[in-house]
C-alpha atoms as a PDB file:
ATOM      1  CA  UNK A   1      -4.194  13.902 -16.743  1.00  0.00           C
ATOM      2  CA  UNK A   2      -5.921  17.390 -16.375  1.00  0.00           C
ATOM      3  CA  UNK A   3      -4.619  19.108 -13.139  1.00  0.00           C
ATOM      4  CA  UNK A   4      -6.559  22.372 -12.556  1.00  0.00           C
ATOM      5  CA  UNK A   5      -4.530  25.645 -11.536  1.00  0.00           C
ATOM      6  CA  UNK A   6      -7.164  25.720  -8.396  1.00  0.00           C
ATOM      7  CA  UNK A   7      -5.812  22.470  -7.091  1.00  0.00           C
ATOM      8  CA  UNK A   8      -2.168  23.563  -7.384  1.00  0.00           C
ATOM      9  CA  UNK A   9      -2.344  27.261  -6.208  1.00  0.00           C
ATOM     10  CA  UNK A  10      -4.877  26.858  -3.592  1.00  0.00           C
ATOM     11  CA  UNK A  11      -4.323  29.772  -2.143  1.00  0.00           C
ATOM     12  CA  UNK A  12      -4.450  31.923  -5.226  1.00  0.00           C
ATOM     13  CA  UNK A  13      -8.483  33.117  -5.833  1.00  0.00           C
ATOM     14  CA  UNK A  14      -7.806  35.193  -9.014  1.00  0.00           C
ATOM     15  CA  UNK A  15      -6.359  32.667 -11.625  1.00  0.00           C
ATOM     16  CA  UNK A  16      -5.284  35.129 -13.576  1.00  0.00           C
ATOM     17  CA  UNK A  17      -2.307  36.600 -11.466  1.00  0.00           C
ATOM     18  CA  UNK A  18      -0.149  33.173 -12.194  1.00  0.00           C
ATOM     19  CA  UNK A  19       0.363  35.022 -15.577  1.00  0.00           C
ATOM     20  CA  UNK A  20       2.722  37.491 -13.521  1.00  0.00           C
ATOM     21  CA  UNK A  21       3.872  35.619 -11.003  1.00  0.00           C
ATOM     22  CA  UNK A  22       7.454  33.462 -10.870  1.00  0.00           C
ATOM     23  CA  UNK A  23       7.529  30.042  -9.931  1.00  0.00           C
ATOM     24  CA  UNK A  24       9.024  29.435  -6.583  1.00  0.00           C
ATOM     25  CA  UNK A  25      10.657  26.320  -5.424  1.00  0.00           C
ATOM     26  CA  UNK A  26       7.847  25.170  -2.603  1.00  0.00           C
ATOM     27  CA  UNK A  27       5.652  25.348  -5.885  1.00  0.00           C
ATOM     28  CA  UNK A  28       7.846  23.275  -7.995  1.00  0.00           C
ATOM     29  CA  UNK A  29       7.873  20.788  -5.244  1.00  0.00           C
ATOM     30  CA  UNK A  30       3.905  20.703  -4.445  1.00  0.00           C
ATOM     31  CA  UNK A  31       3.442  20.225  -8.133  1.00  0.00           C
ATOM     32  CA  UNK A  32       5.949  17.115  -8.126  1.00  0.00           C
ATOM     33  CA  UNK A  33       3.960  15.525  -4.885  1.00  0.00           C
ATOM     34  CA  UNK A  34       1.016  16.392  -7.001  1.00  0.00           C
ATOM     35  CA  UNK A  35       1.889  14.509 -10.081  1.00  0.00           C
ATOM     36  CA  UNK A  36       3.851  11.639  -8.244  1.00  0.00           C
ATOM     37  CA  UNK A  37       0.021  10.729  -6.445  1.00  0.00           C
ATOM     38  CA  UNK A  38      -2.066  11.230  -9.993  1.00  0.00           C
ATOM     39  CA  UNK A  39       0.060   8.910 -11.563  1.00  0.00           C
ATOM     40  CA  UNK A  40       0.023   6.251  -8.481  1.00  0.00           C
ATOM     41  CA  UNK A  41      -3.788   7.106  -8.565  1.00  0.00           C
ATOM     42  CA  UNK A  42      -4.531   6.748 -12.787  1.00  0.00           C
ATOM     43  CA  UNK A  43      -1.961   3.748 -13.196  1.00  0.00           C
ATOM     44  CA  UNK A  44      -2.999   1.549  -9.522  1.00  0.00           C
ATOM     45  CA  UNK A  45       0.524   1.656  -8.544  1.00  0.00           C
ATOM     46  CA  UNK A  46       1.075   1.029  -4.926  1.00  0.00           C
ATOM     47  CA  UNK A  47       5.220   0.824  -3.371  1.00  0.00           C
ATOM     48  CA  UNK A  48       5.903  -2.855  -2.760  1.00  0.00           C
ATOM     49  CA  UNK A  49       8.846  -3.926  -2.178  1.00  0.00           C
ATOM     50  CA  UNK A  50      10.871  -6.113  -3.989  1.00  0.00           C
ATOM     51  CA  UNK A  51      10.228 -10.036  -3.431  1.00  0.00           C
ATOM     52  CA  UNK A  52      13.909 -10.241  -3.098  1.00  0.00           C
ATOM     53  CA  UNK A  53      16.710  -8.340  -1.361  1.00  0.00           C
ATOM     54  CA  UNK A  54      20.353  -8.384  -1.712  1.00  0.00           C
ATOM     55  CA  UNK A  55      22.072  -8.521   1.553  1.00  0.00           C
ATOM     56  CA  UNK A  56      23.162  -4.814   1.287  1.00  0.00           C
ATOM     57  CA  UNK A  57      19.389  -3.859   1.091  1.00  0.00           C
ATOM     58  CA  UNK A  58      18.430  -5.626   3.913  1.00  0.00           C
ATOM     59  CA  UNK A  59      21.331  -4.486   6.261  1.00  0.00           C
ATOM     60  CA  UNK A  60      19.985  -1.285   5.192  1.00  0.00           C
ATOM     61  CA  UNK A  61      16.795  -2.346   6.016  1.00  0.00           C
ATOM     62  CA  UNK A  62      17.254  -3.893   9.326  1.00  0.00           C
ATOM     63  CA  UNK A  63      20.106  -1.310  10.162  1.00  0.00           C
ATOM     64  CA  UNK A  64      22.336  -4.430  10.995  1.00  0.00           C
ATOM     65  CA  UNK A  65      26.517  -5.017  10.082  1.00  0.00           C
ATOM     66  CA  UNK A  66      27.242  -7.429   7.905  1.00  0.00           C
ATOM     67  CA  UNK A  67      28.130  -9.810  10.866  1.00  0.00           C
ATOM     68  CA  UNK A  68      24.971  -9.374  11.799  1.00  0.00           C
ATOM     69  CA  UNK A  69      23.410 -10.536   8.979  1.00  0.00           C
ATOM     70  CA  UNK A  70      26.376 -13.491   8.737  1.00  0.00           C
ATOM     71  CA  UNK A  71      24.942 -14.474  12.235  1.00  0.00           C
ATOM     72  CA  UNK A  72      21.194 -14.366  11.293  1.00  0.00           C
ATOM     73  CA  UNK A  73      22.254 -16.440   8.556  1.00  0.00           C
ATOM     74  CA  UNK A  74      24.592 -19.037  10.697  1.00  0.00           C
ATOM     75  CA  UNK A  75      21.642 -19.437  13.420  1.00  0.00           C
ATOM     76  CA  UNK A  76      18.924 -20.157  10.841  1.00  0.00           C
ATOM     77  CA  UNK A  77      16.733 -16.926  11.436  1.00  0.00           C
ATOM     78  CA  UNK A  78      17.076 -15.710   7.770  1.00  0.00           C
ATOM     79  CA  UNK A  79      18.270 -18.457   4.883  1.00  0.00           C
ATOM     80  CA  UNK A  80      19.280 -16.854   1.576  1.00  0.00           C
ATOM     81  CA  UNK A  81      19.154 -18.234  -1.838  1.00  0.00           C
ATOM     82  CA  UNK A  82      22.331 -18.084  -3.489  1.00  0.00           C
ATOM     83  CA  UNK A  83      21.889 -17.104  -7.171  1.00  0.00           C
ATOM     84  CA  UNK A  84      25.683 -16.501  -9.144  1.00  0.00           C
ATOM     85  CA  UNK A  85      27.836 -15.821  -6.271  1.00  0.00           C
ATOM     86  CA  UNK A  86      25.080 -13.073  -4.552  1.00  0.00           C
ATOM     87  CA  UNK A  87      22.546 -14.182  -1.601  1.00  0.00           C
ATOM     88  CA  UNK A  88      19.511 -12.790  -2.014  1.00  0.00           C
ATOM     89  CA  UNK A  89      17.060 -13.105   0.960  1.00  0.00           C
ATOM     90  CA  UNK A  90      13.290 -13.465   0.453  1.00  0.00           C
ATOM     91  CA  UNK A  91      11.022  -9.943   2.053  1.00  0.00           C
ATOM     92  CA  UNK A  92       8.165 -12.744   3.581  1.00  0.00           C
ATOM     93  CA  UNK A  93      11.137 -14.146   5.699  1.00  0.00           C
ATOM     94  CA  UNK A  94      12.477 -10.956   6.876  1.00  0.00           C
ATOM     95  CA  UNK A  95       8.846  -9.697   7.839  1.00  0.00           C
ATOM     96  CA  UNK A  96       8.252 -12.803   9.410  1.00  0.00           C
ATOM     97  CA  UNK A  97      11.488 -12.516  11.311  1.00  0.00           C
ATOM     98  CA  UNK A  98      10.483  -9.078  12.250  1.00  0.00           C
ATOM     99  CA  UNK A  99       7.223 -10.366  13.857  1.00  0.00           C
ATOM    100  CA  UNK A 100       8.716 -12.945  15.782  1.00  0.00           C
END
């Protein structure tokens, strides 16, 4: 990855002043954003969620209680898979839910 000092001091025209110059928070920050979207870009990485959610991540999901959730569960809307004592609920079902 080559990033160019143009593209992370836009505003700058004379290169040459970053040797003077301290590095401010709002730059540290636009240089994170920066290298967070090269690397999505260079490796193909695109934010999907998991296949499966444990019922804390999708209360805080749906921004439901946990009886909430119990009565999605009683009523059919949502059926978990129980793996070792932990329900884990499948994303397709919850967007399907959602769309319903």
């Amino acid at each position: 990855m080559n990033l160019h000092p143009k593209k992370l001091f836009p505003e700058l025209e004379n290169i040459e002043l970053l040797n003077h110059q301290m590095v401010t928070k709002k730059d540290l920050l636009n240089f994170g954003n920066l290298l967070l979207e090269e690397l999505k870009n260079t490796q193909g990485i695109e934010e999907q969620p998991a296949q499966w959610l444990k019922s804390s991540e999708v209360r805080k999901l749906l921004k439901i209680s946990p009886g909430t959730l119990q009565n999605l569960r009683i009523n059919g809307t949502l059926t978990p898979s129980k793996i070792g004592g932990i329900l884990y609920y499948k994303h397709d079902d919850i967007l399907k839910m959602l769309n319903e």
